[in-house]
C-alpha atoms as a PDB file:
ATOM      1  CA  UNK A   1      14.929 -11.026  14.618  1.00  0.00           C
ATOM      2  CA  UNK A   2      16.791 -10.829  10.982  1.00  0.00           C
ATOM      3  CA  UNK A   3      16.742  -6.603  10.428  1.00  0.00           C
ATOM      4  CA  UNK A   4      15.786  -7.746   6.632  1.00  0.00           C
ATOM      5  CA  UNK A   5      12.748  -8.876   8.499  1.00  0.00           C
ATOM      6  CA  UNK A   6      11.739  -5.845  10.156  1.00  0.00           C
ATOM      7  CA  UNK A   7      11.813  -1.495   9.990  1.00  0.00           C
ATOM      8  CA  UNK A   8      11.645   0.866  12.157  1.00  0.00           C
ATOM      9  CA  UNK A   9      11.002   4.859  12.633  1.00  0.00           C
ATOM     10  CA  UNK A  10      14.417   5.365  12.046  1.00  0.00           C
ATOM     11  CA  UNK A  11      14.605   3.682   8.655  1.00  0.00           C
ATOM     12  CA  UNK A  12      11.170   5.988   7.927  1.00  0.00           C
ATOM     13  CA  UNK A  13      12.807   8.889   8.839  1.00  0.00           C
ATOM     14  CA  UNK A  14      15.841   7.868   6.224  1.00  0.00           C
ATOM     15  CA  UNK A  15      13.347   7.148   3.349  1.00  0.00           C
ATOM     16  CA  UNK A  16      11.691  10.540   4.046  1.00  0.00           C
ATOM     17  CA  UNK A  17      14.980  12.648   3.575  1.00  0.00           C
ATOM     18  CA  UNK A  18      16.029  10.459   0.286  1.00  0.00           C
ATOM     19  CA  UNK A  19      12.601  10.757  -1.266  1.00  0.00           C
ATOM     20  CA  UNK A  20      11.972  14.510  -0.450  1.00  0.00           C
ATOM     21  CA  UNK A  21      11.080  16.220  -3.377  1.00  0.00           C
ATOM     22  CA  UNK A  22      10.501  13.228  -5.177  1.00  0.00           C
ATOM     23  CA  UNK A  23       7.089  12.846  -3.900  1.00  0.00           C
ATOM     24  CA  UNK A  24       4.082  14.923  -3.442  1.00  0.00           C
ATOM     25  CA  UNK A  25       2.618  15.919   0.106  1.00  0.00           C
ATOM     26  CA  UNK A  26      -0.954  14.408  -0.084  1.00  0.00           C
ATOM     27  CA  UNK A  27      -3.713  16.815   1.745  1.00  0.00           C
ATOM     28  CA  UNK A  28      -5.929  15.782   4.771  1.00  0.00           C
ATOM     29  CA  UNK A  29     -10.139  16.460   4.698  1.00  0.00           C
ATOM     30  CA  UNK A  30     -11.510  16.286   7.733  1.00  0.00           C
ATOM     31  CA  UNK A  31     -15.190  14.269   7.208  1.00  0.00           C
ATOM     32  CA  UNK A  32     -17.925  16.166   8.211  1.00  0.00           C
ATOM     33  CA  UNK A  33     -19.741  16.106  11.193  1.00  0.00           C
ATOM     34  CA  UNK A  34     -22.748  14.768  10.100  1.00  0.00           C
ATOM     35  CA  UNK A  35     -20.920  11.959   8.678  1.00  0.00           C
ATOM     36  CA  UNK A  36     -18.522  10.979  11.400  1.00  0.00           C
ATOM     37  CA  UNK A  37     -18.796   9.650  14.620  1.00  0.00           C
ATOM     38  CA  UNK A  38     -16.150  11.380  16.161  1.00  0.00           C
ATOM     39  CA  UNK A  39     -12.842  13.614  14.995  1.00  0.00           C
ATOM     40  CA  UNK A  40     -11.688  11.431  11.632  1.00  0.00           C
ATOM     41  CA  UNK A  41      -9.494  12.523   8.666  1.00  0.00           C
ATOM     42  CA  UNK A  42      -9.196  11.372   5.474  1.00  0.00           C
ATOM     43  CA  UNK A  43      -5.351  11.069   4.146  1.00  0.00           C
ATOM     44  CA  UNK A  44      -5.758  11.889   0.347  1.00  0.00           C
ATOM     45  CA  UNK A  45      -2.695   9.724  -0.519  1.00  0.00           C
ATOM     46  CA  UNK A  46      -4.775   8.672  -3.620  1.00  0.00           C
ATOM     47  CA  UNK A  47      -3.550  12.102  -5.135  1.00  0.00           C
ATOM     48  CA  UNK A  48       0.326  10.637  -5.053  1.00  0.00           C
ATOM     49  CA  UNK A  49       2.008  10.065  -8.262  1.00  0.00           C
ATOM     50  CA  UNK A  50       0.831   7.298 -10.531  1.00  0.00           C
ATOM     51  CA  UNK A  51      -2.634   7.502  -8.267  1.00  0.00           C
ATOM     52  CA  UNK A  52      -1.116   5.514  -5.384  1.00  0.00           C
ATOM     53  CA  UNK A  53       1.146   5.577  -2.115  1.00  0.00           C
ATOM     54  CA  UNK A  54       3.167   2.993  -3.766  1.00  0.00           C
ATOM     55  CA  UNK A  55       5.345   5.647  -5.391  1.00  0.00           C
ATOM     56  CA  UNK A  56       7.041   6.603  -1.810  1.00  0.00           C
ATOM     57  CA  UNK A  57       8.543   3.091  -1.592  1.00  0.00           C
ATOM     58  CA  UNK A  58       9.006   2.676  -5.020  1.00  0.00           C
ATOM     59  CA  UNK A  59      11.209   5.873  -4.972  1.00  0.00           C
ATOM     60  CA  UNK A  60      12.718   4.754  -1.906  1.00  0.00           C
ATOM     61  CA  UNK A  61      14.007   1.365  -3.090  1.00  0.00           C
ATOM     62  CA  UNK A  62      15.173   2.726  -6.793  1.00  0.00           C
ATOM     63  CA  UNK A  63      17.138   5.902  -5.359  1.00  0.00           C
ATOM     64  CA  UNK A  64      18.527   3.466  -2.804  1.00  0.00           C
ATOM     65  CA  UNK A  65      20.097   0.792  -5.289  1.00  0.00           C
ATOM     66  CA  UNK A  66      20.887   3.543  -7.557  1.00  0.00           C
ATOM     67  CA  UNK A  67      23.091   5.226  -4.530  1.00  0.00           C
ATOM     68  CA  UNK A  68      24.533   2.135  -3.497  1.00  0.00           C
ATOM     69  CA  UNK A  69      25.590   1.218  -7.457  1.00  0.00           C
ATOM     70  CA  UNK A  70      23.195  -2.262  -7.384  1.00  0.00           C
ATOM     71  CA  UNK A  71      21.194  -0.216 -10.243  1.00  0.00           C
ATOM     72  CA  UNK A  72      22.615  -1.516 -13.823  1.00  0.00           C
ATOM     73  CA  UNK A  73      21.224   1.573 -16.410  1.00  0.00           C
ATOM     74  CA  UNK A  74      20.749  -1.516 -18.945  1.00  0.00           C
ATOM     75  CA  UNK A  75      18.826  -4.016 -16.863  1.00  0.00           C
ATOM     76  CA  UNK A  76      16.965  -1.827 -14.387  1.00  0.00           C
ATOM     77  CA  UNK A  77      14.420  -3.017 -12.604  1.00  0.00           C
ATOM     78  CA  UNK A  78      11.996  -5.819 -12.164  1.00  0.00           C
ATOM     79  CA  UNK A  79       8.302  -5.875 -10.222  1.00  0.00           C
ATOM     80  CA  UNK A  80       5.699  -7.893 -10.395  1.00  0.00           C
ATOM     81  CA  UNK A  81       2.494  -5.913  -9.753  1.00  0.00           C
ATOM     82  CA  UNK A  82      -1.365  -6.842  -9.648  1.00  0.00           C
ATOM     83  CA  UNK A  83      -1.196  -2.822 -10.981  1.00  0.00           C
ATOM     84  CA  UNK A  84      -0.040  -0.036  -8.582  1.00  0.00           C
ATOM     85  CA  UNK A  85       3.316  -1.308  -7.395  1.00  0.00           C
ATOM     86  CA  UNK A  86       4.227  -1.541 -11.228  1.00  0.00           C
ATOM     87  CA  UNK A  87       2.863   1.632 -11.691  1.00  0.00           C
ATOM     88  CA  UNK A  88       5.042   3.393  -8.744  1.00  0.00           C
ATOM     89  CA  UNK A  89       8.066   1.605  -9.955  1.00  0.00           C
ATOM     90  CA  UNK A  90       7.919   1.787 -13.883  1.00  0.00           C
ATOM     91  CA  UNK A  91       7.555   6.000 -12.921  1.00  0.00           C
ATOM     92  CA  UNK A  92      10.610   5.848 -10.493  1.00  0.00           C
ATOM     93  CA  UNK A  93      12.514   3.629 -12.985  1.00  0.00           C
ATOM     94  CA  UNK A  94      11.838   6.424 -15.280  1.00  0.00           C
ATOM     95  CA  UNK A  95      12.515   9.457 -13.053  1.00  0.00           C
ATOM     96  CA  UNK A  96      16.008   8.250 -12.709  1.00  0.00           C
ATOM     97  CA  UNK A  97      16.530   7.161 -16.522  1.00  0.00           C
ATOM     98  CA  UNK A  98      16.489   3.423 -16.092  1.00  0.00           C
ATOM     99  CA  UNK A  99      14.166   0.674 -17.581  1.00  0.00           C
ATOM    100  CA  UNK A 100      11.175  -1.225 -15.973  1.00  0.00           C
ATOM    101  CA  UNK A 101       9.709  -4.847 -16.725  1.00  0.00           C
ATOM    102  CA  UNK A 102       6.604  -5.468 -14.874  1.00  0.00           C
ATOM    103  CA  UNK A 103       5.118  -8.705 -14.000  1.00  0.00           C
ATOM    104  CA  UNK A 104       1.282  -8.791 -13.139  1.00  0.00           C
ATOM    105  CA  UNK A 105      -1.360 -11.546 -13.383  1.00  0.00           C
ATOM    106  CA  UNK A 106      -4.111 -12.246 -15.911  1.00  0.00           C
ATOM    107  CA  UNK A 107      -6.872 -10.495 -13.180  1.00  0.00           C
ATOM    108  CA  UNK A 108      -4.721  -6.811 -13.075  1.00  0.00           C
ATOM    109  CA  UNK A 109      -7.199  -4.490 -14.467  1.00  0.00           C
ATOM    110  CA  UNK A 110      -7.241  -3.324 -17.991  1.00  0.00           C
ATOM    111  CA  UNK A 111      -6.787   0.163 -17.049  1.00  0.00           C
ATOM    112  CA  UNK A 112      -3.629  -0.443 -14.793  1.00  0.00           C
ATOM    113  CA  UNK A 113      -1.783  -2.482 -17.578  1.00  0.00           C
ATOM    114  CA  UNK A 114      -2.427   0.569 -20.199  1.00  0.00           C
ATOM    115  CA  UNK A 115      -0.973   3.127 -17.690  1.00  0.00           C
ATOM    116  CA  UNK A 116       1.688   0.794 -17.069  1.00  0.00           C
ATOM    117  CA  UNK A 117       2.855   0.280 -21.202  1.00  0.00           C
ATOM    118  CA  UNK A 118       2.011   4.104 -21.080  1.00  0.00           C
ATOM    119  CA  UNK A 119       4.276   5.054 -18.442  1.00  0.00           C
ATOM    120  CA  UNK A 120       7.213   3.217 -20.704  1.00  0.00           C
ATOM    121  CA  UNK A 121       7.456  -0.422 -18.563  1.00  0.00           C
ATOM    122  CA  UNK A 122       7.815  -3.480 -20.595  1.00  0.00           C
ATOM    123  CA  UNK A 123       4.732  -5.868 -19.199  1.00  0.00           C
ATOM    124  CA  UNK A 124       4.587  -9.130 -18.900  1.00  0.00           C
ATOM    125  CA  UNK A 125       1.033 -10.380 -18.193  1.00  0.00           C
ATOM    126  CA  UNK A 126       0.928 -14.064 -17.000  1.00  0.00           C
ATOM    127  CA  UNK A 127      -0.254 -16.343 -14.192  1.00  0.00           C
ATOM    128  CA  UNK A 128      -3.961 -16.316 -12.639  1.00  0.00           C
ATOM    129  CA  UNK A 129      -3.034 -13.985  -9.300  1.00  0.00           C
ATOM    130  CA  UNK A 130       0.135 -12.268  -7.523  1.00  0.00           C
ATOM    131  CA  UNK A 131       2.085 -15.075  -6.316  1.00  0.00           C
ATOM    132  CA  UNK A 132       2.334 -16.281  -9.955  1.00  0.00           C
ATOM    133  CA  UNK A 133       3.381 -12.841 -11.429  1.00  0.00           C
ATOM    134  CA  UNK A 134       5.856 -12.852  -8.017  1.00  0.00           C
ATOM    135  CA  UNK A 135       8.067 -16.421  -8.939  1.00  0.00           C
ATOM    136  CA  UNK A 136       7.936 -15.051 -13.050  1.00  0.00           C
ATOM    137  CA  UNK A 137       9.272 -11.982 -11.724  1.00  0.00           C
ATOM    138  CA  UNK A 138      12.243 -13.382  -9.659  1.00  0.00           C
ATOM    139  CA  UNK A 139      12.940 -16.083 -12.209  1.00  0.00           C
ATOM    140  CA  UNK A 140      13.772 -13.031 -14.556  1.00  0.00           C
ATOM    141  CA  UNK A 141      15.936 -11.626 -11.654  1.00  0.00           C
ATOM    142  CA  UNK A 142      18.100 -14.486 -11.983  1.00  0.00           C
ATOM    143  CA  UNK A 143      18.517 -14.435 -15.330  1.00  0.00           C
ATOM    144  CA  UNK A 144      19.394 -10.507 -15.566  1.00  0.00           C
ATOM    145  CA  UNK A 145      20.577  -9.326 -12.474  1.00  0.00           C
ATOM    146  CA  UNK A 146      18.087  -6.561 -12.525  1.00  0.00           C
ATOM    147  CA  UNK A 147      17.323  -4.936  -9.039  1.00  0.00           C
ATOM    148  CA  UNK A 148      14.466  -6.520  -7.673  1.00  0.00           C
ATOM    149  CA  UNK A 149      11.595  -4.085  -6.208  1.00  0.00           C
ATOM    150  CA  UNK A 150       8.797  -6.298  -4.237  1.00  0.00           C
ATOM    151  CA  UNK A 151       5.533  -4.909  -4.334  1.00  0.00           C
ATOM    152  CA  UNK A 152       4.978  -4.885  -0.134  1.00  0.00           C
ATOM    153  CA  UNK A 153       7.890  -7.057   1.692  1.00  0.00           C
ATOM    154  CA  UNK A 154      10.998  -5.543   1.137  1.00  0.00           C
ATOM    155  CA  UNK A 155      12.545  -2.736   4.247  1.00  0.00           C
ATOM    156  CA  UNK A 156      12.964  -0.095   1.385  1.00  0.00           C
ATOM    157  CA  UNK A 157       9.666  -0.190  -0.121  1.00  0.00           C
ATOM    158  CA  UNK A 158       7.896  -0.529   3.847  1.00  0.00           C
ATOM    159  CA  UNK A 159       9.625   2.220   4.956  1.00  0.00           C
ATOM    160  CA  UNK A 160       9.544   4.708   2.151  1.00  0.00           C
ATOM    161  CA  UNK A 161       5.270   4.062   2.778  1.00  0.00           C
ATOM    162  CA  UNK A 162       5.763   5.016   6.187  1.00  0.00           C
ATOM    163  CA  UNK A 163       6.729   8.104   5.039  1.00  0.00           C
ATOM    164  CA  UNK A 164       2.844   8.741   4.587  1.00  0.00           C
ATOM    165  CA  UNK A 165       2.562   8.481   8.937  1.00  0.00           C
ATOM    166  CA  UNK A 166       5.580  11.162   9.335  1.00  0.00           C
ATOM    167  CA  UNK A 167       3.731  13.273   7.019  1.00  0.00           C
ATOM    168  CA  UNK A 168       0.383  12.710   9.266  1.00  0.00           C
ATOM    169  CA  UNK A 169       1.921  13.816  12.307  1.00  0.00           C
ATOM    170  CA  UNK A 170       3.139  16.824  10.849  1.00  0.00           C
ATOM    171  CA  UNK A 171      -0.541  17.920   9.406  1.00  0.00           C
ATOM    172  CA  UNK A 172      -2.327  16.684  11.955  1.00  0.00           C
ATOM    173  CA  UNK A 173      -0.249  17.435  15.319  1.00  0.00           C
ATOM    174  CA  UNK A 174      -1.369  14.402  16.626  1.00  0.00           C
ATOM    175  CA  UNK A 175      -3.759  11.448  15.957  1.00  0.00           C
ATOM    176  CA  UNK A 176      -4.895   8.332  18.275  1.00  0.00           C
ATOM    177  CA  UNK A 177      -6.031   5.848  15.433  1.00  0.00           C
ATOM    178  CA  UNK A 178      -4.851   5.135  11.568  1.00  0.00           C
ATOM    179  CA  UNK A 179      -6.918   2.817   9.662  1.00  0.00           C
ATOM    180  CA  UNK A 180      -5.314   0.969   6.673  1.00  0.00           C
ATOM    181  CA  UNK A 181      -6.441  -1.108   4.084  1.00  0.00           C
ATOM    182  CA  UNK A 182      -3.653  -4.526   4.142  1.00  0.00           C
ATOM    183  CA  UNK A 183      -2.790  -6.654   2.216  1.00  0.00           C
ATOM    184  CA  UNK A 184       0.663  -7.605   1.857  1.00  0.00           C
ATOM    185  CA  UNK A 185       1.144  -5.961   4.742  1.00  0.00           C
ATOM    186  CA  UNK A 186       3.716  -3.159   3.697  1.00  0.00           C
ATOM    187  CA  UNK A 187       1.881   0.157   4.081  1.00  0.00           C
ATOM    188  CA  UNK A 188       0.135  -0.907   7.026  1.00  0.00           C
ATOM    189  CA  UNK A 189       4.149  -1.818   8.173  1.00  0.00           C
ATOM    190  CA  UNK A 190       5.692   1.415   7.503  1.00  0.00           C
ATOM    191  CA  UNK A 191       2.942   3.078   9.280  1.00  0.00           C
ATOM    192  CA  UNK A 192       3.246   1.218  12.183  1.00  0.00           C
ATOM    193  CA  UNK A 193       6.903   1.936  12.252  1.00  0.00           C
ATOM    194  CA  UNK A 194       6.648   5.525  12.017  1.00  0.00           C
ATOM    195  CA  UNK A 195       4.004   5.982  14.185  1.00  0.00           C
ATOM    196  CA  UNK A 196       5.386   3.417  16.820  1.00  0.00           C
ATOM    197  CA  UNK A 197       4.945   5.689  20.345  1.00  0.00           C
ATOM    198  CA  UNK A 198       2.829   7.885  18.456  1.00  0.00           C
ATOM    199  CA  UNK A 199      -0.489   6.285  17.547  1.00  0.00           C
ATOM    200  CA  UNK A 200      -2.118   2.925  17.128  1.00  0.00           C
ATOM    201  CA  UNK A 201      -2.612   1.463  13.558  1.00  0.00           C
ATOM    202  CA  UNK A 202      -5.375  -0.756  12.563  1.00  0.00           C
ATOM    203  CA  UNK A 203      -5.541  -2.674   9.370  1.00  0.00           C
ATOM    204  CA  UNK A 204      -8.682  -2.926   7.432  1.00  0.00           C
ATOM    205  CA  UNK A 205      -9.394  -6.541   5.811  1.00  0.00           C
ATOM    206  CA  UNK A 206     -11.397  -7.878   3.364  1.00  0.00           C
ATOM    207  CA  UNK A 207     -13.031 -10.801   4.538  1.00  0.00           C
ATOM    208  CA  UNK A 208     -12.036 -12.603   1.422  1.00  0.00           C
ATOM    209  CA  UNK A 209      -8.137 -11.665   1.544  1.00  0.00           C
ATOM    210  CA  UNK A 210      -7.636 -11.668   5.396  1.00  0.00           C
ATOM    211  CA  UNK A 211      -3.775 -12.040   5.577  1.00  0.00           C
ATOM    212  CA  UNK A 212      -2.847 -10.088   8.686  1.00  0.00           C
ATOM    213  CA  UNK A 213      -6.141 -11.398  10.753  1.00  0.00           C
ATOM    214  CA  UNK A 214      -4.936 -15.349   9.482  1.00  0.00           C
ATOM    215  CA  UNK A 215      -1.546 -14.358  10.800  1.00  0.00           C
ATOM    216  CA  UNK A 216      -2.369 -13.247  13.727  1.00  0.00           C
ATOM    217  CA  UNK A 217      -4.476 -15.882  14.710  1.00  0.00           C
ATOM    218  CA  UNK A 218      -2.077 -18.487  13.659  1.00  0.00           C
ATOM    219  CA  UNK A 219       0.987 -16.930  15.243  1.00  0.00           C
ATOM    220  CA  UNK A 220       3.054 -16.799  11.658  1.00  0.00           C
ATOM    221  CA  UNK A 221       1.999 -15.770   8.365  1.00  0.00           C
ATOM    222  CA  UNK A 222      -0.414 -18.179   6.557  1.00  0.00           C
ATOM    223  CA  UNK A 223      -1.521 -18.678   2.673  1.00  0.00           C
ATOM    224  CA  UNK A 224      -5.342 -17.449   2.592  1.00  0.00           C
ATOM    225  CA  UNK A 225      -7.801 -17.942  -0.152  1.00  0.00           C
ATOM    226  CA  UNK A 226      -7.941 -14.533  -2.009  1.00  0.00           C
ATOM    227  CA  UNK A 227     -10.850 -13.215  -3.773  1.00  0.00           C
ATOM    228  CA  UNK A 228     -13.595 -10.621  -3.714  1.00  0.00           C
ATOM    229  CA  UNK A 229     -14.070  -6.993  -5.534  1.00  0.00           C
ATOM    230  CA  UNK A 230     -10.763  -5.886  -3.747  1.00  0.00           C
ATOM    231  CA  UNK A 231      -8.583  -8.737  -5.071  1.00  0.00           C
ATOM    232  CA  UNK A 232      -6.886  -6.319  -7.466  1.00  0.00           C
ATOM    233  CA  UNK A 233      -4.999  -4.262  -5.193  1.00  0.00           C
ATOM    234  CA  UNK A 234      -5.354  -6.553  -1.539  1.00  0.00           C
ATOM    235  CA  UNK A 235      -4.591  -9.851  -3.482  1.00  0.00           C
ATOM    236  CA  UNK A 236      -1.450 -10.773  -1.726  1.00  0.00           C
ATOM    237  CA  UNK A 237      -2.092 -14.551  -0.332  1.00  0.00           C
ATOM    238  CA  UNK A 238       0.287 -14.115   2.559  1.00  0.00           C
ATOM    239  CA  UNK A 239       0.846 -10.947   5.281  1.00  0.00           C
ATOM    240  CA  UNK A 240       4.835 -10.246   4.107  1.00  0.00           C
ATOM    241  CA  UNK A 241       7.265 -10.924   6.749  1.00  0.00           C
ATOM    242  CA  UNK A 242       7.726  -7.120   7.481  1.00  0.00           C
ATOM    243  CA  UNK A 243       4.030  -7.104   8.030  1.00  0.00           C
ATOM    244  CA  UNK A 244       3.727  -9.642  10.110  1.00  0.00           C
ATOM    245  CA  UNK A 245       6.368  -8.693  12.262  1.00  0.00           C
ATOM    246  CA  UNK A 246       6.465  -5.218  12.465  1.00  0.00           C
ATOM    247  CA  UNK A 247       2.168  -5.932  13.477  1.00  0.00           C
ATOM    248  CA  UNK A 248       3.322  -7.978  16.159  1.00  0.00           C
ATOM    249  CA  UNK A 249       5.705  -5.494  17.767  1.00  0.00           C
ATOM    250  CA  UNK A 250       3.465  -2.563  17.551  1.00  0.00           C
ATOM    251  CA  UNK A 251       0.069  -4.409  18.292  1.00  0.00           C
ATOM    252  CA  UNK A 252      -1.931  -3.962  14.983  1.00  0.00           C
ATOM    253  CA  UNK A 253      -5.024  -5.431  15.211  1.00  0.00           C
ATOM    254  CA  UNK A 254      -6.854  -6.430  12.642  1.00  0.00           C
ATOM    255  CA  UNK A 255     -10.494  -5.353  11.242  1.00  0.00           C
ATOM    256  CA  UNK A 256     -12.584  -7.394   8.267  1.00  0.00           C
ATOM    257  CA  UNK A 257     -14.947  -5.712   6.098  1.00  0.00           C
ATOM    258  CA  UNK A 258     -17.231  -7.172   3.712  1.00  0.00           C
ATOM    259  CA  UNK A 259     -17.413  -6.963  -0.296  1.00  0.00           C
ATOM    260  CA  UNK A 260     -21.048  -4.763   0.251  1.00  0.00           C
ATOM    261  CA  UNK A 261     -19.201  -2.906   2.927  1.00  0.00           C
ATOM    262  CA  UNK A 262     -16.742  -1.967   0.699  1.00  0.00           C
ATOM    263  CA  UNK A 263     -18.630  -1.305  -2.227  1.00  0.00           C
ATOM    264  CA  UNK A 264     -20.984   0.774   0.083  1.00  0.00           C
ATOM    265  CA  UNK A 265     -18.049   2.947   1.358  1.00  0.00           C
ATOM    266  CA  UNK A 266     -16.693   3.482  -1.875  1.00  0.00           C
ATOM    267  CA  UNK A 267     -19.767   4.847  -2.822  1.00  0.00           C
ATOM    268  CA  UNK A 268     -20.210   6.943  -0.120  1.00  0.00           C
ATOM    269  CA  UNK A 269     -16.922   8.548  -0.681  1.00  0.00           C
ATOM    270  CA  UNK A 270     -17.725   9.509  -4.276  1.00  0.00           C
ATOM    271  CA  UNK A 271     -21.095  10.807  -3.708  1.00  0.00           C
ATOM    272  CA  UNK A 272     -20.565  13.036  -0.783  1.00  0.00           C
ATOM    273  CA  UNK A 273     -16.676  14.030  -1.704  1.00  0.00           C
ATOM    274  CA  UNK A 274     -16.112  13.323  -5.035  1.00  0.00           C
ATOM    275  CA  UNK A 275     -13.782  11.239  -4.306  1.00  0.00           C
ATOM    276  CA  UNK A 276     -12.665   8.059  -6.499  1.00  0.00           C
ATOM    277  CA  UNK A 277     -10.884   5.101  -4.633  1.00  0.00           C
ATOM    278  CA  UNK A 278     -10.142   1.709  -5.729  1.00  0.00           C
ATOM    279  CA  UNK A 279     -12.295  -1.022  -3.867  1.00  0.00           C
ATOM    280  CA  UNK A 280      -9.069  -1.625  -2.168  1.00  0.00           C
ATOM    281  CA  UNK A 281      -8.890   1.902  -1.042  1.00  0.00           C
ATOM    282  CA  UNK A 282     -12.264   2.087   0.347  1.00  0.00           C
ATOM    283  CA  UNK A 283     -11.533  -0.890   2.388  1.00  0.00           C
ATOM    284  CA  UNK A 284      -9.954   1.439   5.351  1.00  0.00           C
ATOM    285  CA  UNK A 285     -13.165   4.072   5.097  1.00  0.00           C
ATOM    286  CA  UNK A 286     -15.515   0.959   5.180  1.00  0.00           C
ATOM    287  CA  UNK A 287     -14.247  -0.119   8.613  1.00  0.00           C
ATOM    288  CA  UNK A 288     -15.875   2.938   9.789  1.00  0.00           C
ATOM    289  CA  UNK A 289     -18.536   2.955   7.498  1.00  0.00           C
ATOM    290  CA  UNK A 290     -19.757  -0.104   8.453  1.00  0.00           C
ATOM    291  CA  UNK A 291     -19.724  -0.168  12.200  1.00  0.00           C
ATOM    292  CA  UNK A 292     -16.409  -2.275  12.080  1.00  0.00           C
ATOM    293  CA  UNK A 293     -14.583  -0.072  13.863  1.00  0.00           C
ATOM    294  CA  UNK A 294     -16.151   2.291  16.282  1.00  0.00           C
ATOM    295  CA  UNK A 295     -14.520   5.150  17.685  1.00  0.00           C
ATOM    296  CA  UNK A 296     -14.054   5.383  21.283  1.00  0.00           C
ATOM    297  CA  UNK A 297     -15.130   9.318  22.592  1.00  0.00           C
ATOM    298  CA  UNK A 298     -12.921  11.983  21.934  1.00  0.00           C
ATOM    299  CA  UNK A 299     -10.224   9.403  19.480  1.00  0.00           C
ATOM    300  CA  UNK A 300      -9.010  11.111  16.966  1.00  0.00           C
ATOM    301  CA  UNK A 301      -8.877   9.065  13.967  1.00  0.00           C
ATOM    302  CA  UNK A 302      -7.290   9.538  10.003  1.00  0.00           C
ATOM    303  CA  UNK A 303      -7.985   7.190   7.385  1.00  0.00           C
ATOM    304  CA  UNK A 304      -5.785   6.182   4.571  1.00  0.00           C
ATOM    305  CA  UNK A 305      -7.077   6.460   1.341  1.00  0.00           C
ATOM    306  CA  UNK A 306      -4.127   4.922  -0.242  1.00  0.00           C
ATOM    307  CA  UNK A 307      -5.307   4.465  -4.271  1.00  0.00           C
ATOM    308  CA  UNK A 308      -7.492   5.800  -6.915  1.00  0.00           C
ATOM    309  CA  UNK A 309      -6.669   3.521  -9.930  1.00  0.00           C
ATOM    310  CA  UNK A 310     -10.442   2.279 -11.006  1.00  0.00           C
ATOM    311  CA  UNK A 311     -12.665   2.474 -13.241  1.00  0.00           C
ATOM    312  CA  UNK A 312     -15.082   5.454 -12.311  1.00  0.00           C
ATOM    313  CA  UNK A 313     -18.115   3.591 -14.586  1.00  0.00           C
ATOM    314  CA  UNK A 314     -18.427   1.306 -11.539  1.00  0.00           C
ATOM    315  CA  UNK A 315     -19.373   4.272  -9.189  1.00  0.00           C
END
């Protein structure tokens, strides 16, 4: 297997020491017994900068370029973004003095294109869904020479979201089960990597984007028709070959929720914790939620909830 193609803990453990201090340490809630069926946690990564876990890999990828001198101070970067990976990246690019230009797609929401122009990125809005935004985006590479930053399948920005699983095991001691929302397949990647020999990761679908569970079933990653209230944020049309492979070798299984499931977990969250996730988000609670994913007795489970960039009028 190309190493390009994969990560493992050890490149985890080499994003957490470049990032430290660059990110914040998100808090665990344990749900309430009347709510759960069992031991589960809630991972409040939707508290990370820029309202996303996107900003460990982002960091991750820009410190690394800038470290090994691939980082020109008058190009900087490029990403193309349905919202939070241009988010993450236009607030490292900016941490470390150098410019942004973020592609997304006509369906990124109107509130994550004003925090990206707000957070200083140029953005260019264009194409009807990620893969669009993607080949705009690495057309411009060519042209400039900027450092490319993918939004899920590159090692940097996979490992430096695994950082969120090292961070786990130190809270929690121990865990059985993650659940993840997936989409491109990159924090559900760096999780698995860090927590490979440690705990089992599941990723949480929508049954409208189903990437990993198409993968799996086909043996390789597989275009899938993308669409549903998550499409924002899980809009990817293809696992990444990180995801895919890193799944494989770990044994990730795969999960799919429903649009009303999602919605209905979302909900939940808001009106018993006050808590505000993107549809996306609430994917990985809705597993449970739901009845998806059933806890076996005495498995101790944590749930990402890996982004908060919504509109609250919708809750």
């Amino acid at each position: 297997m190309n190493p390009a193609t994969s990560i493992s803990r050890a490149d985890v453990e080499q994003a957490d020491r470049l990032i430290a201090g660059r990110i914040r340490r998100t808090p665990v809630v344990k749900l309430d017994a009347a709510h759960s069926p069992g031991e589960v946690w809630l991972k409040c990564e939707f508290l990370q900068h820029t309202g996303s876990f996107k900003a460990r890999g982002a960091f991750n990828r820009v410190l690394g370029c800038l470290g090994r001198g691939e980082l020109d101070p008058e190009v900087g970067i490029v990403v193309a973004s349905g919202g939070n990976a241009g988010l993450a990246n236009a607030y490292a690019a900016s941490a470390v003095g150098v410019p942004a230009t973020v592609f997304v797609p006509l369906t990124a929401p109107a509130v994550k294109v004003a925090k990206l122009r707000a957070a200083g990125a140029a953005v260019v809005q264009e194409g009807a869904e990620y893969a669009d935004a993607h080949a705009l985006a690495r057309a411009r590479v060519e042209e400039t020479g900027a450092a490319y930053c993918h939004a899920y399948d590159q090692p940097e920005i996979a490992a430096g979201a695994g950082t969120i699983g090292l961070e786990l095991l130190e809270q929690l001691g121990s865990v059985n089960t993650v659940l993840v929302a997936v989409g491109g397949g990159g924090l559900m990647a760096g999780l698995a990597a860090a927590l490979e020999g440690h705990a089992q990761v599941v990723g949480v679908e929508p049954e409208n984007a189903p990437t990993l569970h198409a993968a799996l079933a086909a043996g390789e990653p597989v275009d899938v028709e993308v669409s549903g209230i998550a499409a924002d944020s899980l809009g990817a049309r293809r696992i990444g070959g990180i995801g895919f492979n890193v799944a494989v070798r770990t044994g990730v299984g795969s999960v799919l929720v429903g649009d009303t499931q999602i919605a209905a977990a979302r909900t939940f969250l808001w009106e018993n914790y006050r808590i505000v996730l993107e549809h996306g988000a609430a994917a990985a609670y809705a597993a449970l939620h739901s009845g998806a994913y059933v806890p076996r007795g005495g498995e101790r489970v944590a749930v990402i909830l890996c982004g908060a960039n919504t509109d609250p009028a919708g809750l």
